[in-house]
Protein backbone atom coordinates (compact mmCIF):
# COMPACT_ATOMS: atom_id res chain seq x y z
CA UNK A 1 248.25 315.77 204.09
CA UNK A 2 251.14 314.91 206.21
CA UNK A 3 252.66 311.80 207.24
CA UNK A 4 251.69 312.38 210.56
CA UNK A 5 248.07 312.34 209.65
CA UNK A 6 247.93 310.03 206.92
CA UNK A 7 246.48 307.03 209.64
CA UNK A 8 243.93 309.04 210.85
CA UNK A 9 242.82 310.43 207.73
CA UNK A 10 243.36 306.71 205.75
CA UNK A 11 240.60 305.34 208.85
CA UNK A 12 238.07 308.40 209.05
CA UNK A 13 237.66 308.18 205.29
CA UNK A 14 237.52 304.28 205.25
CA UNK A 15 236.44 302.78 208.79
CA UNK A 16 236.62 299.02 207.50
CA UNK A 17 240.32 299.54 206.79
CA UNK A 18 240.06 299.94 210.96
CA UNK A 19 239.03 296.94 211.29
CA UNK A 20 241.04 294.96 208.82
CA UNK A 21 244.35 296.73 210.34
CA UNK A 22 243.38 295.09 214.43
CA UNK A 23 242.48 291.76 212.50
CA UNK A 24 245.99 291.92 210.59
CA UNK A 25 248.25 293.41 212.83
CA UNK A 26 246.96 292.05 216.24
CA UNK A 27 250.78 289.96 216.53
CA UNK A 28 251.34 293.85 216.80
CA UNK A 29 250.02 293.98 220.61
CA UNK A 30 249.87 297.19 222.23
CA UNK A 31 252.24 298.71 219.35
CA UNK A 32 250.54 300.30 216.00
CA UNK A 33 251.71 299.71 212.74
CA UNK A 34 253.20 302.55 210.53
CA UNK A 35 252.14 303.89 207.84
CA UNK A 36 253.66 301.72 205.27
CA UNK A 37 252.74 298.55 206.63
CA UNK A 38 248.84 300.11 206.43
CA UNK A 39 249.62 301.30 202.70
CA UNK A 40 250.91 297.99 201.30
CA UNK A 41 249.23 295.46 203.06
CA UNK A 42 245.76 297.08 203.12
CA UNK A 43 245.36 300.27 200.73
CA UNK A 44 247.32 298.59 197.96
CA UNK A 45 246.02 294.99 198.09
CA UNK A 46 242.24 296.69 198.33
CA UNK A 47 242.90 299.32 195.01
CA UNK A 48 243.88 295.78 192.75
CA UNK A 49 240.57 294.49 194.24
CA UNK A 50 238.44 296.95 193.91
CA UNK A 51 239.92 298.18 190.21
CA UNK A 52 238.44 294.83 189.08
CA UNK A 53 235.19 295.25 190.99
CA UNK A 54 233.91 297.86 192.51
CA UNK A 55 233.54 301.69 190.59
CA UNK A 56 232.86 302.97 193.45
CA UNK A 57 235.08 302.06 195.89
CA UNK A 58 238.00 301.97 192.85
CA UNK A 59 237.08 305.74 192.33
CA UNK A 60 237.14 306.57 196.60
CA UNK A 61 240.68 305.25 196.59
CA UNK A 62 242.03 306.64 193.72
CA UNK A 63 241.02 310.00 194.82
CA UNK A 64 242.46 309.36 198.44
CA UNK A 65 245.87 308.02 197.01
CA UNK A 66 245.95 311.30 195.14
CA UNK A 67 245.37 313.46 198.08
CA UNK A 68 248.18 311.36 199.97
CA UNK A 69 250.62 311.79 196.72
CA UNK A 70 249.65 315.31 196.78
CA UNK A 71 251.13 315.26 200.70
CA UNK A 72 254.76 315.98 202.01
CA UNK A 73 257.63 314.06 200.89
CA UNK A 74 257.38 311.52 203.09
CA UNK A 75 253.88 310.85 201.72
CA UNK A 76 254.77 310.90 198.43
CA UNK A 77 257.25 308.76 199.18
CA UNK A 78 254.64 306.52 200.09
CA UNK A 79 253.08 306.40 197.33
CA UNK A 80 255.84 305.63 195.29
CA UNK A 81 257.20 303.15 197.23
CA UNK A 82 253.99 301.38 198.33
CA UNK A 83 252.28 301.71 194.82
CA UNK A 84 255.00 302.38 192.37
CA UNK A 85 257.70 299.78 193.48
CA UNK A 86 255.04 296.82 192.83
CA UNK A 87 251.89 299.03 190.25
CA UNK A 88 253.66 296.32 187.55
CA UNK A 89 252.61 293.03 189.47
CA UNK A 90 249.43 294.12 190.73
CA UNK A 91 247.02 292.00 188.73
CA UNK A 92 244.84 295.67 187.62
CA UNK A 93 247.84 297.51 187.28
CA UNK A 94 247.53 299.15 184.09
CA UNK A 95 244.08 300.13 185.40
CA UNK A 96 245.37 301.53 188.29
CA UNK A 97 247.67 303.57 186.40
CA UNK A 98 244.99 304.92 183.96
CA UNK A 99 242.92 306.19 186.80
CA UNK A 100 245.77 307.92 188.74
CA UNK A 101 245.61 311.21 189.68
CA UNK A 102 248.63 313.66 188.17
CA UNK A 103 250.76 313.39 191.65
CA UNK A 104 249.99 309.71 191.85
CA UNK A 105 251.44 309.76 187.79
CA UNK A 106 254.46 311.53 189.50
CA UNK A 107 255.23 308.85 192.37
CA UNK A 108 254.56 305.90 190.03
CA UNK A 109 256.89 307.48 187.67
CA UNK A 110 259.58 308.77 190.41
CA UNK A 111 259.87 304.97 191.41
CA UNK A 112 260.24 303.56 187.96
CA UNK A 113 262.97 305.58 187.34
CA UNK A 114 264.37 304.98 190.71
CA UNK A 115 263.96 301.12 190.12
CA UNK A 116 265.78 301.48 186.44
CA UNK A 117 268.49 303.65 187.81
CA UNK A 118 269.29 300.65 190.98
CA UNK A 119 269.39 298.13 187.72
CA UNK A 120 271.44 300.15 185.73
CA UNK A 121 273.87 300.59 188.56
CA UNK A 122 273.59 296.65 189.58
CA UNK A 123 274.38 295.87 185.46
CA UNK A 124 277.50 297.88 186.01
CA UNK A 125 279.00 296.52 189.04
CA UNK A 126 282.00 294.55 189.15
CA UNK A 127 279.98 291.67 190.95
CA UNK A 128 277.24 291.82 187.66
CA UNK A 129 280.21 292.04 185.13
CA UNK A 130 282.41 288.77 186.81
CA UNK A 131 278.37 286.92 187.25
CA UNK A 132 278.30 287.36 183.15
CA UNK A 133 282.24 286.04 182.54
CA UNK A 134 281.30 283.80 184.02
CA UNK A 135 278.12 282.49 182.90
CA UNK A 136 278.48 283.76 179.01
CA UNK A 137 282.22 283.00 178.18
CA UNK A 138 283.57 284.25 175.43
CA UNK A 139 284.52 281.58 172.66
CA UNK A 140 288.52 280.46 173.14
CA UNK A 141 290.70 281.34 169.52
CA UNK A 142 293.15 278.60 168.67
């Protein structure tokens, strides 16, 4: 899958999601929404519902966000950013994550590291380090 087609492909296999997005969107007017919009206020929100729910439907979407992880970069992307950024708040995460598909695994994954890396580099900047002088200081010596 590309980018490109990920819209048409995310609405042929689930029509509703159609339906939802003109309901959702319709502040949108004439314009559509992208593809990330589509991903993290639709597909996501509808995986931590139906994880908790619905086999069926849990199973559908699993195997669709595996054929977009299994896409171009950009879809991958995606993935990562739409389901790995926020797979640790969503209320079936760890559910979620047992069901993913091996290139899901690898977007979830690429975006926790991605998230520890931007902490890492935020605990190291001189902005962090004057925040903790300044908040923790160290005991005076008489």
């Amino acid at each position: 899958m590309t980018f490109a087609q990920f819209r048409s492909k995310l609405f042929a296999r689930f029509p509703q999601f159609k339906t939802v997005s003109d309901e959702m969107f319709s502040y949108f007017g004439d314009e559509t929404p992208g593809n990330y919009p589509l991903f993290e206020h639709i597909v996501v929100p509808e995986i931590d519902k139906a994880a908790g729910a619905d086999v069926e439907d849990f199973s559908a979407l699993m195997a669709f966000i595996e054929l977009v992880a299994s896409g171009d970069t950009d879809c991958r992307d995606l993935v990562a950013i739409g389901l790995g950024e926020v797979i640790a708040t969503l209320h079936n995460g760890a559910l979620i994550r047992s069901a993913a598909g091996p290139n899901t695994v690898k977007a979830i994954a690429q975006a926790e590291r991605r998230s520890k890396e931007i902490a890492l580099h935020l605990d190291r900047s001189p902005i962090a380090s004057l925040t903790r002088k300044l908040l923790r200081p160290s005991k005076k010596r008489d």
